[in-house]
Protein backbone atom coordinates (compact mmCIF):
# COMPACT_ATOMS: atom_id res chain seq x y z
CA UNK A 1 13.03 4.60 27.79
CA UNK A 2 14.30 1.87 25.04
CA UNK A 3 11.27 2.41 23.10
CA UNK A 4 12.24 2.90 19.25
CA UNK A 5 10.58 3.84 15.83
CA UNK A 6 12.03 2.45 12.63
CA UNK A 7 12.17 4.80 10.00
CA UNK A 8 11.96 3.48 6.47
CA UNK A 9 12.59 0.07 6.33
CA UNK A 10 13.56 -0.60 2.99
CA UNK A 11 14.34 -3.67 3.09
CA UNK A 12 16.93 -6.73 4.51
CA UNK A 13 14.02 -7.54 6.83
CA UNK A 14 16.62 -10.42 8.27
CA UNK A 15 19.24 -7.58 8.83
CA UNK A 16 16.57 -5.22 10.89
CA UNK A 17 15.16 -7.81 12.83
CA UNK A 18 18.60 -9.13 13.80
CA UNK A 19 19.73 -5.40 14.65
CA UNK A 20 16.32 -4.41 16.72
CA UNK A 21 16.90 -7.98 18.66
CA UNK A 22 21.13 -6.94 19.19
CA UNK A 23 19.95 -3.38 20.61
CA UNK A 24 17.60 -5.02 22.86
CA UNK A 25 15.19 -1.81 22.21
CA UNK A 26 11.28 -1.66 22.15
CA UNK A 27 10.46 -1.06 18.91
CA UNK A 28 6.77 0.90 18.66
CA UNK A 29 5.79 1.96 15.63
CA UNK A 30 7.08 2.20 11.52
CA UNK A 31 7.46 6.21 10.08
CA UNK A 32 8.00 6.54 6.63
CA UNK A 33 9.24 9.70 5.12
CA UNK A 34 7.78 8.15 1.08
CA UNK A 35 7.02 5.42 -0.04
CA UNK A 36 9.74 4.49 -2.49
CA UNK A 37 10.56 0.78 -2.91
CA UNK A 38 13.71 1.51 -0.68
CA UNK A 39 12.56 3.34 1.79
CA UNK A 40 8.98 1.03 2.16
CA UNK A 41 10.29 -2.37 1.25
CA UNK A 42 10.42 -4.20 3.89
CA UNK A 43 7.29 -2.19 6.02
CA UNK A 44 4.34 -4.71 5.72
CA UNK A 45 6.14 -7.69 6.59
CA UNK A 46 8.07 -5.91 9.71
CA UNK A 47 4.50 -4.38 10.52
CA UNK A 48 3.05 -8.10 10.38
CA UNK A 49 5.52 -10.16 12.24
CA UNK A 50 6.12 -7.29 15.12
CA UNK A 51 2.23 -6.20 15.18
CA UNK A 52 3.49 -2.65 14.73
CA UNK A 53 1.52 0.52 13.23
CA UNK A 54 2.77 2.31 9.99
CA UNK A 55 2.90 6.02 10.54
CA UNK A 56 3.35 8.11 6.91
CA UNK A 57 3.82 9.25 4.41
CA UNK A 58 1.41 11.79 3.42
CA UNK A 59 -1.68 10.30 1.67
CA UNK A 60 -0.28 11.54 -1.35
CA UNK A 61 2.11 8.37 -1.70
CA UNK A 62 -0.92 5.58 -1.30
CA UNK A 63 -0.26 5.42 -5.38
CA UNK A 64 3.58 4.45 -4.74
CA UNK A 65 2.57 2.27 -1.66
CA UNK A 66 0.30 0.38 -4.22
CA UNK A 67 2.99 0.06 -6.36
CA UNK A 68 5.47 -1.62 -4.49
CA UNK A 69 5.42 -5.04 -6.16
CA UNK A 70 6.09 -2.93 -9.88
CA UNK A 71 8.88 -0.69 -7.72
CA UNK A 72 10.55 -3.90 -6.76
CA UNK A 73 10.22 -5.86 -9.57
CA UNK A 74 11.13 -3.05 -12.06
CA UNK A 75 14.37 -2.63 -9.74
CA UNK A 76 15.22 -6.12 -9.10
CA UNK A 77 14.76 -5.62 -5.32
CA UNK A 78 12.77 -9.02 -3.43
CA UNK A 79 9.02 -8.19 -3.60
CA UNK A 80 7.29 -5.76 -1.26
CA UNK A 81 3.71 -6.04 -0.57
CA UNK A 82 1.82 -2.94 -0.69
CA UNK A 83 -0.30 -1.84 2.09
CA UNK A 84 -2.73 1.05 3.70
CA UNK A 85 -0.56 3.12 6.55
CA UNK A 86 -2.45 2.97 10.17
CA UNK A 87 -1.71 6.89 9.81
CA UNK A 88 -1.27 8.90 7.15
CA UNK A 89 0.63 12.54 7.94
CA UNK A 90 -0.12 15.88 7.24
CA UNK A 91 1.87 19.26 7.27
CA UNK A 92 2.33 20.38 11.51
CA UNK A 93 1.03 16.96 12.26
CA UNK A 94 3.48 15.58 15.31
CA UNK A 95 4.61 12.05 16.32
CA UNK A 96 5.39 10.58 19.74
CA UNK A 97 7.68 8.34 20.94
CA UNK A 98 8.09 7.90 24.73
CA UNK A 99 8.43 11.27 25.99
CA UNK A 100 9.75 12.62 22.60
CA UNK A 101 7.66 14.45 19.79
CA UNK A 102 8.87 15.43 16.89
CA UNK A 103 7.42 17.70 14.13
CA UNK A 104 6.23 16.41 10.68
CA UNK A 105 6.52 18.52 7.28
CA UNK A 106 4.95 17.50 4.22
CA UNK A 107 7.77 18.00 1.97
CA UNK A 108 6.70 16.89 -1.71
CA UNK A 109 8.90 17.40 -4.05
CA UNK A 110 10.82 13.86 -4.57
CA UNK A 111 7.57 12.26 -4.17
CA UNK A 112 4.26 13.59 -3.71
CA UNK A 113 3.94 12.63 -0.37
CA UNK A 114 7.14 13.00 1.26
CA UNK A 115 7.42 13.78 4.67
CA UNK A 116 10.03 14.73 7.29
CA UNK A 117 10.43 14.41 10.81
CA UNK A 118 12.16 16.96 12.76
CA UNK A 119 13.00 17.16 16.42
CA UNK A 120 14.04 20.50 17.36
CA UNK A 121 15.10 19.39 20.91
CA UNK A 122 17.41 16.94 19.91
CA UNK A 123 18.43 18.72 16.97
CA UNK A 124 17.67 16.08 14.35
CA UNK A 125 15.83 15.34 11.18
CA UNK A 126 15.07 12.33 9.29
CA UNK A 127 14.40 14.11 5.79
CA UNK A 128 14.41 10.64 3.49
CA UNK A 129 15.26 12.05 0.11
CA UNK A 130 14.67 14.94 0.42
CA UNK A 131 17.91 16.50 1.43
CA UNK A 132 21.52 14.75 1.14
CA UNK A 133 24.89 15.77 1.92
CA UNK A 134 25.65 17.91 -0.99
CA UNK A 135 23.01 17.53 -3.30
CA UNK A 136 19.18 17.34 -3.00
CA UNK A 137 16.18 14.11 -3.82
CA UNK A 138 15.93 12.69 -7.30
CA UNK A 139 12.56 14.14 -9.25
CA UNK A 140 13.04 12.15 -12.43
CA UNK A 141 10.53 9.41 -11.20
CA UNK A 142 6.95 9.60 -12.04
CA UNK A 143 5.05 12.67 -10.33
CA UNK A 144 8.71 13.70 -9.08
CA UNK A 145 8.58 17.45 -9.68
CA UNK A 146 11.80 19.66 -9.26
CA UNK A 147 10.06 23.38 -8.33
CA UNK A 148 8.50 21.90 -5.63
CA UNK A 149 11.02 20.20 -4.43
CA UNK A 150 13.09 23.42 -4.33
CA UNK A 151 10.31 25.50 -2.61
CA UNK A 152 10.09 22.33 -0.03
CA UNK A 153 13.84 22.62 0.91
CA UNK A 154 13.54 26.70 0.93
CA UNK A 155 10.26 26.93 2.93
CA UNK A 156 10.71 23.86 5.02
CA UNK A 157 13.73 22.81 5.55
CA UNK A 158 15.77 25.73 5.92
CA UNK A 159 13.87 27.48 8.99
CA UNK A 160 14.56 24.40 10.43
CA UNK A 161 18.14 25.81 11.02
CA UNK A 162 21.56 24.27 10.26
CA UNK A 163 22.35 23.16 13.55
């Protein structure tokens, strides 16, 4: 169908906009999995310019997403405007995109409000920070917590599958 979702624009808003243009798709809507400087960066400009809804986190991360000029500045990243999602997510909460829907899990943990997206059909998650090739999300940042980043992988993420 060429229709597209972004997910977590971090930043390089130059770089996305030049890629989204080169793939010639339709791009719908913004998901974010947190709300992390690098994963949100570049959202409320991208959402301005293209007229496009934000779709996550969790509510959970409004406190980071009203942080993002601090994030940025205390990370020398360019400055990120902050910004109230057009949808917040919730735990067995779904999202569409042409004929695809995909599951949501509200996987705190690395941030409060951390979300993933899972498509069973396709066999595909986009789990942020959550998960990485050999190790697992950060929780040294404020309101990071390790337990429940654990029991998020365990109860979430594994039944998932490995496939």
């Amino acid at each position: 169908t060429n229709k597209a979702a972004i997910v977590d624009p971090g930043g390089d808003l130059q770089v996305l906009l030049a890629t989204i243009n080169t793939l010639g798709v339709d791009l719908e809507q913004i998901w974010l999995t947190h709300a992390h400087a690098d994963h949100a960066g570049a959202t409320a400009q991208l959402a301005d310019k293209l007229s496009l809804p934000i779709v996550g986190p969790h509510v959970d991360d409004q406190w980071l997403i009203d942080s993002l000029p601090e994030q940025c500045a205390a990370f020398g990243l360019p400055r990120a405007e902050a910004f109230t999602p057009t949808r917040y997510l919730a735990d067995h909460d779904t999202v569409t995109l042409g004929e695809h829907e995909l599951r949501v899990r509200h996987t705190p943990g690395h941030t409060p409000g951390h979300v993933v997206f899972h498509s069973p059909s396709a066999k595909r998650a986009f789990v942020g920070d959550v998960l990485f090739a050999g190790s697992i999300g950060r929780t040294d940042f404020p309101r990071g917590d390790y337990d429940t980043l654990i029991r998020s992988i365990v109860e979430r993420l594994w039944p998932m599958g490995d496939d």
